[in-house]
C-alpha atoms as a PDB file:
ATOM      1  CA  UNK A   1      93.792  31.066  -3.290  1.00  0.00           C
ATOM      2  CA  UNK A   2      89.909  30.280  -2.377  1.00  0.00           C
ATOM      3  CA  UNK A   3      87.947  29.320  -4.831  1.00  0.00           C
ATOM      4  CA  UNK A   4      84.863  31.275  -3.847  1.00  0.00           C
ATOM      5  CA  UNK A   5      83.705  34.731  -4.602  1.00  0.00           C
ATOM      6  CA  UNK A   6      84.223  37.907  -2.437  1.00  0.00           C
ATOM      7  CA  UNK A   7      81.601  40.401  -2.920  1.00  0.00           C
ATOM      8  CA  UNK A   8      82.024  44.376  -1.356  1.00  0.00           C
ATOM      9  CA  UNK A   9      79.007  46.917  -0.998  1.00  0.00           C
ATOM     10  CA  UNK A  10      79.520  50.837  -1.445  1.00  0.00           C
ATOM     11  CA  UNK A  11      78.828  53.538   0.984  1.00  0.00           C
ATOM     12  CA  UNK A  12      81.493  56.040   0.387  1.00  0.00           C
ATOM     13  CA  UNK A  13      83.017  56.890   3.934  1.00  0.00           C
ATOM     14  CA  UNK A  14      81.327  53.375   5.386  1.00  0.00           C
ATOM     15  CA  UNK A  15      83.889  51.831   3.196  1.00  0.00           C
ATOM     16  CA  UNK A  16      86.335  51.979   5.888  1.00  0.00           C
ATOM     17  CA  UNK A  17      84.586  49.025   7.562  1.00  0.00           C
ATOM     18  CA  UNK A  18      85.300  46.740   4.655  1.00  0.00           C
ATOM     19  CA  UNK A  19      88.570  47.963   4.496  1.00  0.00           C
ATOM     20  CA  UNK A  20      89.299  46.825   8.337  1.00  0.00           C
ATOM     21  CA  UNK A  21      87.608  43.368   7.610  1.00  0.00           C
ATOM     22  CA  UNK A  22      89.978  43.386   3.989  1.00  0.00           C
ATOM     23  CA  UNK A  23      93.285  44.210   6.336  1.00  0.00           C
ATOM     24  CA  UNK A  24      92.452  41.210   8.648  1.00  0.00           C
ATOM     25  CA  UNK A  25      92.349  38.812   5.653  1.00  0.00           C
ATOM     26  CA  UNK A  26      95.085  40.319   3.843  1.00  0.00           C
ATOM     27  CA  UNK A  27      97.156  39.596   7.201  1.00  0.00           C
ATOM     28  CA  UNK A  28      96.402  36.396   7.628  1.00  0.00           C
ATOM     29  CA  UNK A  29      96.981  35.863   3.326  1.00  0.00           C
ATOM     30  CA  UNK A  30      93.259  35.164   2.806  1.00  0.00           C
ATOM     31  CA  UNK A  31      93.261  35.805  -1.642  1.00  0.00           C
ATOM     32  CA  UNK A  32      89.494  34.766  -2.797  1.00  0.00           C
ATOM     33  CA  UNK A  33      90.006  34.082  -6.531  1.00  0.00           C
ATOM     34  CA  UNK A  34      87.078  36.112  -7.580  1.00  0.00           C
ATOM     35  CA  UNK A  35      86.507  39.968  -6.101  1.00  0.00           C
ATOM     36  CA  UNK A  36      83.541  42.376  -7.248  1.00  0.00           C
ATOM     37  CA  UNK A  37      83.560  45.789  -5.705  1.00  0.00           C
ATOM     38  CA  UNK A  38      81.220  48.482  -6.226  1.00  0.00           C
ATOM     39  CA  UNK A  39      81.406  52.199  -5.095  1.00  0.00           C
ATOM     40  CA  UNK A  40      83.682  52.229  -2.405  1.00  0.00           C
ATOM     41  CA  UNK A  41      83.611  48.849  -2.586  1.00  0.00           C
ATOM     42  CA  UNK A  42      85.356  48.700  -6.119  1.00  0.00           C
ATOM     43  CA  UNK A  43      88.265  51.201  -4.050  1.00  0.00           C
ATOM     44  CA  UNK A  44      88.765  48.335  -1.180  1.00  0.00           C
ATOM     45  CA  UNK A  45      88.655  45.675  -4.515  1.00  0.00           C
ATOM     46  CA  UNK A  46      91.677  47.060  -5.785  1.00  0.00           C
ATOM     47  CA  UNK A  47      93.566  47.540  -2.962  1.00  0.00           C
ATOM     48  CA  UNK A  48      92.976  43.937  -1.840  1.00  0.00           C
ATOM     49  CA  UNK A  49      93.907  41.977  -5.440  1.00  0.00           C
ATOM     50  CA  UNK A  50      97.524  44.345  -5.312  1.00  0.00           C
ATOM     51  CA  UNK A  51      97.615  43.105  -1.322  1.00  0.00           C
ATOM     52  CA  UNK A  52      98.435  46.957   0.004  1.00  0.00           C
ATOM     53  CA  UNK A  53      97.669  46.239   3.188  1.00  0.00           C
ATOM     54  CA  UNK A  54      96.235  49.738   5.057  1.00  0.00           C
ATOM     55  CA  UNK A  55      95.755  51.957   1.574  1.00  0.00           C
ATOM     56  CA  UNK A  56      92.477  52.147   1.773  1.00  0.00           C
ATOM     57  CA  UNK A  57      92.289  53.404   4.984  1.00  0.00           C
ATOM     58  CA  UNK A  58      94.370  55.816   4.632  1.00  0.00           C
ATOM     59  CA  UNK A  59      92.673  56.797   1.581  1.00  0.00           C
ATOM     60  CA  UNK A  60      89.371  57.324   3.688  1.00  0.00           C
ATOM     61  CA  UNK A  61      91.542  58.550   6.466  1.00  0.00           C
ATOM     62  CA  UNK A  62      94.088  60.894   5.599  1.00  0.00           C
ATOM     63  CA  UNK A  63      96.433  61.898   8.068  1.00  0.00           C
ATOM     64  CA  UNK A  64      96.882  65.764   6.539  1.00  0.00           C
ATOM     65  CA  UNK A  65      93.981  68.102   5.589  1.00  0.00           C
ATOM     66  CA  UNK A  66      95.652  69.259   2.898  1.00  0.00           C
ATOM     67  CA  UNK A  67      95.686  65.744   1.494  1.00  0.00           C
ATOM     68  CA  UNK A  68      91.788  65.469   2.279  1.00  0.00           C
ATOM     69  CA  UNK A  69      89.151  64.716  -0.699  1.00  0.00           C
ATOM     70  CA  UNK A  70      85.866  65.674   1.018  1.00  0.00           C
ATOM     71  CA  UNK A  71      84.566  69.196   1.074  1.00  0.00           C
ATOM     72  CA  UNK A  72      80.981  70.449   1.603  1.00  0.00           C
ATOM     73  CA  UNK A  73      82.640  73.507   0.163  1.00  0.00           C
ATOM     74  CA  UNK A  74      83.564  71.838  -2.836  1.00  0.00           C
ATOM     75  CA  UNK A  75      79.894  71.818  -4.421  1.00  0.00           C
ATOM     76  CA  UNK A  76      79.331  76.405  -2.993  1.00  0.00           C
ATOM     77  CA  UNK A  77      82.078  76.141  -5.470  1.00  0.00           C
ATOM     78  CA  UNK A  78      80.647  74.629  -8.284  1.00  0.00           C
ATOM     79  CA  UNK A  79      83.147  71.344  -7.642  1.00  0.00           C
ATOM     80  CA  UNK A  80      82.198  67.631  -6.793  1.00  0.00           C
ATOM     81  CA  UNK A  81      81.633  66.512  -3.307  1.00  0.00           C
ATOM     82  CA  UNK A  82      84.556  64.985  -3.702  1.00  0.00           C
ATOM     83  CA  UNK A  83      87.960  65.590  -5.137  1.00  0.00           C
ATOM     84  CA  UNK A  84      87.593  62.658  -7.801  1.00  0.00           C
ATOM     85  CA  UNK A  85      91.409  64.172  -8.875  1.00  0.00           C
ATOM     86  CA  UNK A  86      92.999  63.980  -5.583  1.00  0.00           C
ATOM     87  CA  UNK A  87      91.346  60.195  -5.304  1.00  0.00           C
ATOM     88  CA  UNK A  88      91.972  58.909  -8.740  1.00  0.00           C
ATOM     89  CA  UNK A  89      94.765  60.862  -9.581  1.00  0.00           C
ATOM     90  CA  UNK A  90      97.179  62.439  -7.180  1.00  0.00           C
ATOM     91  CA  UNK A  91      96.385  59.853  -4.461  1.00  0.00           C
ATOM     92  CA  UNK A  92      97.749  56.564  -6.311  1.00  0.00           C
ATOM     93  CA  UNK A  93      99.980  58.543  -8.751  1.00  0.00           C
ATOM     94  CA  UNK A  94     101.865  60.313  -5.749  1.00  0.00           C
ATOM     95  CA  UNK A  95      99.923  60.573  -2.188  1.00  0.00           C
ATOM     96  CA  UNK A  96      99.279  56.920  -1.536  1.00  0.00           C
ATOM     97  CA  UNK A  97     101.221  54.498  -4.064  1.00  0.00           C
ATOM     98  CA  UNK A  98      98.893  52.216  -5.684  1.00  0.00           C
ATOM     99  CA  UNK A  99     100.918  48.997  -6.932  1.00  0.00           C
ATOM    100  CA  UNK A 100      99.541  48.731 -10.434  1.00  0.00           C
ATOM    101  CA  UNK A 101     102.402  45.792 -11.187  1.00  0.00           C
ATOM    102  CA  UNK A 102     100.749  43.949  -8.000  1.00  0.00           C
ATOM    103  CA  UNK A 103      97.038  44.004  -9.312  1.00  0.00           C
ATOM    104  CA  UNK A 104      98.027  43.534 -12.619  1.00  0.00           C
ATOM    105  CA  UNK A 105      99.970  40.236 -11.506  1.00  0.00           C
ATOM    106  CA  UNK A 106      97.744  39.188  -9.501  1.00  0.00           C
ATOM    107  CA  UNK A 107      96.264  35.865 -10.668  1.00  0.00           C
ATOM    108  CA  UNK A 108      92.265  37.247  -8.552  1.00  0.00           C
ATOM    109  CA  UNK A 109      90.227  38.241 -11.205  1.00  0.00           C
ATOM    110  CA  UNK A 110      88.625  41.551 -10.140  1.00  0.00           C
ATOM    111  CA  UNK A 111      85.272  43.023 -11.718  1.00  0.00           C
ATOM    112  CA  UNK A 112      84.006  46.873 -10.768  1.00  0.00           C
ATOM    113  CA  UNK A 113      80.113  47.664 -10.892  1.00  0.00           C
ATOM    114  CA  UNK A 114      79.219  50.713 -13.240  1.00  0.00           C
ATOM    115  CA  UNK A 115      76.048  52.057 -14.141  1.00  0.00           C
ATOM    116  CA  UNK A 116      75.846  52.727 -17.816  1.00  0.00           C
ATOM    117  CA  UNK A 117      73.831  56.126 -17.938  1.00  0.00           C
ATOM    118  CA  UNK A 118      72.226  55.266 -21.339  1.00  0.00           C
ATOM    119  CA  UNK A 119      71.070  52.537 -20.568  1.00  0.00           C
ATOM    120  CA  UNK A 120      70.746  52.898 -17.141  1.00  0.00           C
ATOM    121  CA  UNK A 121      71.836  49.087 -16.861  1.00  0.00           C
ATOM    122  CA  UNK A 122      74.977  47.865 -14.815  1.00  0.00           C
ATOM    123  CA  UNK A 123      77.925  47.025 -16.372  1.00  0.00           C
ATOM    124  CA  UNK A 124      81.209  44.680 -14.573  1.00  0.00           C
ATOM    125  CA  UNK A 125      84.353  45.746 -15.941  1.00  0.00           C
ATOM    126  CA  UNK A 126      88.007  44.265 -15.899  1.00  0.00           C
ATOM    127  CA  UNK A 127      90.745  45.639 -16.612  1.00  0.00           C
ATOM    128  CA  UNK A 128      94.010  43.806 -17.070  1.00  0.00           C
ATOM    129  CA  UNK A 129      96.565  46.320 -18.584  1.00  0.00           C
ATOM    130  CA  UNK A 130      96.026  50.277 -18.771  1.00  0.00           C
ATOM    131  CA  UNK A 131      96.825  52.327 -15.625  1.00  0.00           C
ATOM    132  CA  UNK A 132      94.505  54.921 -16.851  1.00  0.00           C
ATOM    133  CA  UNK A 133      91.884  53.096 -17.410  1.00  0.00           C
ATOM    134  CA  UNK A 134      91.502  51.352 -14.287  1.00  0.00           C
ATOM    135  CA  UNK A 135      91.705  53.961 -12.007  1.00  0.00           C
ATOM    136  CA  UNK A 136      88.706  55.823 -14.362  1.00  0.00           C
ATOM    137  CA  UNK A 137      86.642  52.613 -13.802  1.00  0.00           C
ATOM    138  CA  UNK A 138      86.867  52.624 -10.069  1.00  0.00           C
ATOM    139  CA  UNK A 139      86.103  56.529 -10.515  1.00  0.00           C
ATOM    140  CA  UNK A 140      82.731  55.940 -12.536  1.00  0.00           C
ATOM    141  CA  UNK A 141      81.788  53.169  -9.970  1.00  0.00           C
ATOM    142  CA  UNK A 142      82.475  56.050  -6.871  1.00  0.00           C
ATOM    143  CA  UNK A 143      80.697  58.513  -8.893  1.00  0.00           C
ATOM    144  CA  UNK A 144      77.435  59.520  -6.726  1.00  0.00           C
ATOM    145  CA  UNK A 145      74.643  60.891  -8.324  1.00  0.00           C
ATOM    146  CA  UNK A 146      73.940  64.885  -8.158  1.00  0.00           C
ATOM    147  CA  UNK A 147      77.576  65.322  -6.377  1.00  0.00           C
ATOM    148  CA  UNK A 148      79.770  64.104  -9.007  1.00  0.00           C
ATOM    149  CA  UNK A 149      80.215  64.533 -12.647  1.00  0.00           C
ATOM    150  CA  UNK A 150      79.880  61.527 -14.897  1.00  0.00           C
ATOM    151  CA  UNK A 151      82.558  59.863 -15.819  1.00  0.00           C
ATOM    152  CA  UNK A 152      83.530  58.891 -20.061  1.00  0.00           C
ATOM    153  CA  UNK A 153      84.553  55.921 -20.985  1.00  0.00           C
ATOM    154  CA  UNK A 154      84.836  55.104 -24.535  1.00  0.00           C
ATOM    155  CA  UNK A 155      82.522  58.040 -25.052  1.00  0.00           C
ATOM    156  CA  UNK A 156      80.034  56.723 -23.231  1.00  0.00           C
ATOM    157  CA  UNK A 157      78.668  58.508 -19.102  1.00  0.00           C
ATOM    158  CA  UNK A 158      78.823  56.775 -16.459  1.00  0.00           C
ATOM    159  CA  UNK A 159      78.231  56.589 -12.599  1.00  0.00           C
ATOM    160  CA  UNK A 160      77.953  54.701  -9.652  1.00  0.00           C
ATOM    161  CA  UNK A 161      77.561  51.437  -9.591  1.00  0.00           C
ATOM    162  CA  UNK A 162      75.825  51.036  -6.404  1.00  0.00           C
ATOM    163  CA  UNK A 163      72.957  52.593  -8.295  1.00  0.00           C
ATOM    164  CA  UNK A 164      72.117  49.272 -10.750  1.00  0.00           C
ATOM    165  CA  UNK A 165      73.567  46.926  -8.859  1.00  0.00           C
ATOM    166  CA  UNK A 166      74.051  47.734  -5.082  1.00  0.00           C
ATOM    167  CA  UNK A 167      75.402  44.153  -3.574  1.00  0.00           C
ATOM    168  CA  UNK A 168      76.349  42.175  -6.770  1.00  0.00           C
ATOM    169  CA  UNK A 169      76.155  38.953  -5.091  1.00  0.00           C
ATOM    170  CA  UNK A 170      74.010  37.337  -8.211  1.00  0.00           C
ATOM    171  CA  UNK A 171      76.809  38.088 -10.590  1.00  0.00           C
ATOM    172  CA  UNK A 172      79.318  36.072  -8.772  1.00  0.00           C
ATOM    173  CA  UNK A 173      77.181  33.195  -8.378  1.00  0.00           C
ATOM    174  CA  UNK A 174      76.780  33.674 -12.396  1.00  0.00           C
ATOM    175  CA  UNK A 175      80.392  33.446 -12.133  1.00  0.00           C
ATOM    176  CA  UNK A 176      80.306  30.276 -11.250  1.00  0.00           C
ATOM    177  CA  UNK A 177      80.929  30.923  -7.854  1.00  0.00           C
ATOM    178  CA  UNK A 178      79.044  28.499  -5.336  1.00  0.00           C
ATOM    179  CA  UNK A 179      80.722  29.899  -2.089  1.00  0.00           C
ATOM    180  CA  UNK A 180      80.516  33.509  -1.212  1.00  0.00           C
ATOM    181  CA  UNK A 181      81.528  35.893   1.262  1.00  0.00           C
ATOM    182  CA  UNK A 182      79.773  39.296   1.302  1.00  0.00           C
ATOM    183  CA  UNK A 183      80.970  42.138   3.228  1.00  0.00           C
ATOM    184  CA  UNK A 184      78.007  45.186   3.427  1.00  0.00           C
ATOM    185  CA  UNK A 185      78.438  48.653   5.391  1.00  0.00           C
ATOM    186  CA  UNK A 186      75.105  48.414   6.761  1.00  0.00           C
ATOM    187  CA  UNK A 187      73.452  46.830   9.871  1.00  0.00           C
ATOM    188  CA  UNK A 188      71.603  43.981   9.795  1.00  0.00           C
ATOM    189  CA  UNK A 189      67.965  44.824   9.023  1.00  0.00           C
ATOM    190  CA  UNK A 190      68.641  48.013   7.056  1.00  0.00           C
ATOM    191  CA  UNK A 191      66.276  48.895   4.083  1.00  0.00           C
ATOM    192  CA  UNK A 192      66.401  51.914   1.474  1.00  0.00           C
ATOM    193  CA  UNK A 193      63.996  54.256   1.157  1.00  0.00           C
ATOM    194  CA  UNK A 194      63.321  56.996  -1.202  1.00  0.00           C
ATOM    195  CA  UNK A 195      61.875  60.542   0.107  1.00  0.00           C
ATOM    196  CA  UNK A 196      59.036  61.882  -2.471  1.00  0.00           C
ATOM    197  CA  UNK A 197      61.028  65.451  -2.694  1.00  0.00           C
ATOM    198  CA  UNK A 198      64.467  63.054  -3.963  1.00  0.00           C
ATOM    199  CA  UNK A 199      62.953  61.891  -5.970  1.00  0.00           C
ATOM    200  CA  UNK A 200      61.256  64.947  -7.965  1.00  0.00           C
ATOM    201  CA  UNK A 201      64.918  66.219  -7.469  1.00  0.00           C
ATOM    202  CA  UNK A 202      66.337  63.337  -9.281  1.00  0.00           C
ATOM    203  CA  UNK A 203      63.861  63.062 -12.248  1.00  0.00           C
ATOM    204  CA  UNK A 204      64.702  67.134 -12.563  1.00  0.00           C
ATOM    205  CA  UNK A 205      68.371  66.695 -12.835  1.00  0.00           C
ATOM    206  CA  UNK A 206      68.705  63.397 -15.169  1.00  0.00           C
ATOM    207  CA  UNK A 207      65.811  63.905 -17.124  1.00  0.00           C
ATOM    208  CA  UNK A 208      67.997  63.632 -20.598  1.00  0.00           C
ATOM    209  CA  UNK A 209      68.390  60.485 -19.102  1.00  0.00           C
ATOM    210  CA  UNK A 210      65.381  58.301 -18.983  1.00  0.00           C
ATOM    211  CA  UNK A 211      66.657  55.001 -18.412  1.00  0.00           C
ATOM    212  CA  UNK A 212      69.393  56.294 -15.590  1.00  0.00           C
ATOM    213  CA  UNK A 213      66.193  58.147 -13.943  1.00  0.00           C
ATOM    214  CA  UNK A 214      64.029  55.077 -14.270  1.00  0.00           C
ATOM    215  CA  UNK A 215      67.211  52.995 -12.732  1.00  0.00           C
ATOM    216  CA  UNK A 216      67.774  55.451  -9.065  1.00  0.00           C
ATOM    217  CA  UNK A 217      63.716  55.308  -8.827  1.00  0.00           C
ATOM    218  CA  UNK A 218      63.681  51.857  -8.742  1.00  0.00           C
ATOM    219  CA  UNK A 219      67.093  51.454  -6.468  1.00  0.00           C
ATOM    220  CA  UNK A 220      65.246  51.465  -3.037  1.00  0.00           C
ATOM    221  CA  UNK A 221      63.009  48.668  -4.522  1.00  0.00           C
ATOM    222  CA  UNK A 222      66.189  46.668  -5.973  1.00  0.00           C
ATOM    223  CA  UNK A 223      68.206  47.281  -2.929  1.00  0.00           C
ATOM    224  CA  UNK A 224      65.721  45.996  -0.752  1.00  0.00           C
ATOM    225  CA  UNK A 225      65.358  43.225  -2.688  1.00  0.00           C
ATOM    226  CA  UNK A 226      68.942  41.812  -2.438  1.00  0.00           C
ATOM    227  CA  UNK A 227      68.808  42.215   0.847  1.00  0.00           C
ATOM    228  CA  UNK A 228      66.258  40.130   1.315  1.00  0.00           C
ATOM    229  CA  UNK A 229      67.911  37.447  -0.940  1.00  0.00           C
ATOM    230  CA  UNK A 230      71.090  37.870   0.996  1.00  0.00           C
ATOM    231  CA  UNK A 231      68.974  37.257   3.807  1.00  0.00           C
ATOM    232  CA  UNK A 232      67.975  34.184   2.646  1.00  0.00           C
ATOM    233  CA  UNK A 233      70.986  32.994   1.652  1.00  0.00           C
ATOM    234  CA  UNK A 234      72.736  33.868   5.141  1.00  0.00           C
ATOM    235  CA  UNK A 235      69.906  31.478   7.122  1.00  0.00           C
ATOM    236  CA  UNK A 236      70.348  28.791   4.441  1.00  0.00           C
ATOM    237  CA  UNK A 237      73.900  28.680   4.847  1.00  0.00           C
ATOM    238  CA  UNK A 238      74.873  29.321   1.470  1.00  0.00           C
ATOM    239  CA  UNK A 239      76.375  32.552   1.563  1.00  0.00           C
ATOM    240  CA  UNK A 240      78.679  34.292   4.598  1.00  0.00           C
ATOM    241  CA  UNK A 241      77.997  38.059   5.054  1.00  0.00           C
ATOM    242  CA  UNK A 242      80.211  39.797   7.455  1.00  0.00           C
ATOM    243  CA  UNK A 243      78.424  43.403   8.318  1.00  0.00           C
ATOM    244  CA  UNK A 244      78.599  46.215  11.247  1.00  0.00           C
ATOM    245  CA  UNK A 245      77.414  45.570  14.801  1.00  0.00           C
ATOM    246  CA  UNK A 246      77.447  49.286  15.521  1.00  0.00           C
ATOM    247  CA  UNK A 247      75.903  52.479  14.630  1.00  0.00           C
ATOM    248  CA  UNK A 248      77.610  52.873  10.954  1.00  0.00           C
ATOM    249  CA  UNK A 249      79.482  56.147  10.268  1.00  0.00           C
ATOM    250  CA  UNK A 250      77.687  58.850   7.531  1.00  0.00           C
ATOM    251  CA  UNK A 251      78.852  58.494   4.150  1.00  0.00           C
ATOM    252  CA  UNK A 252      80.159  61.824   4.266  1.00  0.00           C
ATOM    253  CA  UNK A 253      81.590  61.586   7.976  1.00  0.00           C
ATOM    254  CA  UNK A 254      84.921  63.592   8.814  1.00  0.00           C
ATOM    255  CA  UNK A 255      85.720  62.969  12.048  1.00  0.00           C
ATOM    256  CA  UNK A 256      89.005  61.218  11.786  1.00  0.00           C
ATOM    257  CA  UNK A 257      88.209  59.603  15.481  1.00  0.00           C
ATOM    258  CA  UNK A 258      84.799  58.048  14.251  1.00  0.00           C
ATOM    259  CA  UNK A 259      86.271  56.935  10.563  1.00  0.00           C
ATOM    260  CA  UNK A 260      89.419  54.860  12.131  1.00  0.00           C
ATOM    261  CA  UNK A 261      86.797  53.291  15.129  1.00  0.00           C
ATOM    262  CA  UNK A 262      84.182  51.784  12.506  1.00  0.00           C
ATOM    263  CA  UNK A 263      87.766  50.611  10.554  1.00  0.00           C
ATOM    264  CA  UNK A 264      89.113  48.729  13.758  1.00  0.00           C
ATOM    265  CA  UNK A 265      85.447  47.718  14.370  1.00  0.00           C
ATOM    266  CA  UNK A 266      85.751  45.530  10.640  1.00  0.00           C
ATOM    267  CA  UNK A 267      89.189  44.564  12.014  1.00  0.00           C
ATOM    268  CA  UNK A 268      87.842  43.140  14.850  1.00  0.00           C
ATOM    269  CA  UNK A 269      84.967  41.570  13.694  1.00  0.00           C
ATOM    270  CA  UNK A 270      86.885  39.805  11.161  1.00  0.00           C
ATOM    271  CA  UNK A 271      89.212  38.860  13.519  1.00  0.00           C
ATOM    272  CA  UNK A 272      86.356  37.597  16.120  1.00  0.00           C
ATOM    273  CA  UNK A 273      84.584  35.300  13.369  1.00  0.00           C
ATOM    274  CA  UNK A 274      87.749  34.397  11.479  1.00  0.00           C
ATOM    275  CA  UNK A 275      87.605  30.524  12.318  1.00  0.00           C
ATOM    276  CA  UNK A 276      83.830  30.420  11.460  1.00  0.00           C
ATOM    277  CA  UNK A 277      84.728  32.233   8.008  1.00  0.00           C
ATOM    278  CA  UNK A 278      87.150  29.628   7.299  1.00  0.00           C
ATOM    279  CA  UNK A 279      85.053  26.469   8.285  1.00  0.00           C
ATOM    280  CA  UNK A 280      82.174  28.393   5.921  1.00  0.00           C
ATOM    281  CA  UNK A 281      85.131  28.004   3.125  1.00  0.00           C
ATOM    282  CA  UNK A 282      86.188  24.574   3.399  1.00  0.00           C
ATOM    283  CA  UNK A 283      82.351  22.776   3.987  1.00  0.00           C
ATOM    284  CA  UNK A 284      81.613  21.133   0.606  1.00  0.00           C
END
């Protein structure tokens, strides 16, 4: 167990990167004792702190297209984007096993960004004990804006975390943790922006929703931000981000080919800088 803090970015379909990179260190029994996912990132989370080695990417990859989540067709129909069910439902429940005794025993502690839509804030949640209730959390933190439904929990709506806090890397330093290992699904350099018609589009849709609206305007800004400070941290030394070094995949991508290339391409790079990963770890 490493005492340092392991922090994932979202990015739907780019998840598969992190998951390659999360396979490597799960080989090689790499457990950091803190782990904050958020999006897809909360998905690889999980998977890593119950050590199921190649879940998540067959999750993102699945071999059968009946067992597929992803359908443009989905929202003609009036459905989500994606099958949020088949995901958080059939998939661990039946399709792909998810070892809820594992995480649950696992002595990583495990927090999943949410966006509170009320308040528009972001919210970490942990959950120890209810089956349920865990696989709802990592639903609101996958929950995209505009192509899936909010999510209850205790009566309250929420959504993607990715949209209050995209890279969470200040909450595990509040943690307490001094060492920390991010792994992002963009390439270095990449900034947000936000398109004028987007966001007319999004002040439309959640406008019984002030502080949610107010919260996606300013993402690109907060987004931006972190990166900068991750950035920072990265040429200090104080922080070790491990990222793509190729053209990143489309969130929504469905080419099987493309999806399991950017997933060996996190293999590999985790397997090329594996040595300077560890000396990052053990420098006091």
């Amino acid at each position: 167990m490493i005492n340092a803090g392991l922090v994932l970015e979202g990015g739907a379909l780019r998840g598969v990167f992190t998951a390659g990179v999360l396979d490597y260190l799960m080989e090689q029994k790499v457990a950091f004792h803190y782990v904050i996912g958020v999006s897809a990132g909360s998905c690889n989370a999980v998977d890593y702190v119950s050590g199921q080695i190649g879940r998540t990417r067959d999750c993102f990859i699945p071999k059968d297209k009946e067992e597929r989540y992803l359908s443009p067709w989905n929202l003609f129909k009036g459905k989500a984007l994606y099958d949020m069910d088949k995901v958080f439902v059939e998939y661990p429940d039946e399709i792909y096993p998810f070892d809820f005794k594992a995480y649950f025993a696992s002595p990583m502690r495990c927090e999943i960004v949410t966006t509170n839509c009320l308040t528009g804030k972001a919210e970490y949640m942990h959950e120890e004990q209810e089956r349920a209730m865990l696989m709802n959390i990592c639903r609101a933190s996958s929950s995209l804006p505009l192509v899936s439904p909010m999510v209850m929990l205790h009566n309250v709506p929420y959504l993607d975390g990715g949209l209050s806090d995209s890279i969470p890397i200040a909450r595990s330093i509040h943690m307490g943790n001094e060492k920390n290992v991010v792994i992002l699904t963009r390439n270095a350099k990449y900034r947000k922006k936000l398109s004028s018609k987007t966001r007319k589009l999004y002040q439309r849709y959640f406008r019984e929703y002030p502080e949610l609206t107010k919260t996606i305007l300013n993402r690109s800004l907060m987004y931006n931000k972190q990166m900068d400070y991750i950035d920072e941290l990265e040429e200090k030394g104080k922080v070790f981000v491990i990222r793509p070094e190729v053209k990143v995949v489309s969130k929504v991508e469905m080419n099987s080919e493309k999806l399991v290339a950017f997933y060996q391409h996190g293999y590999d790079v985790m397997n090329r800088d594996m040595d300077k990963l560890m000396k990052y770890l053990k420098e006091v």
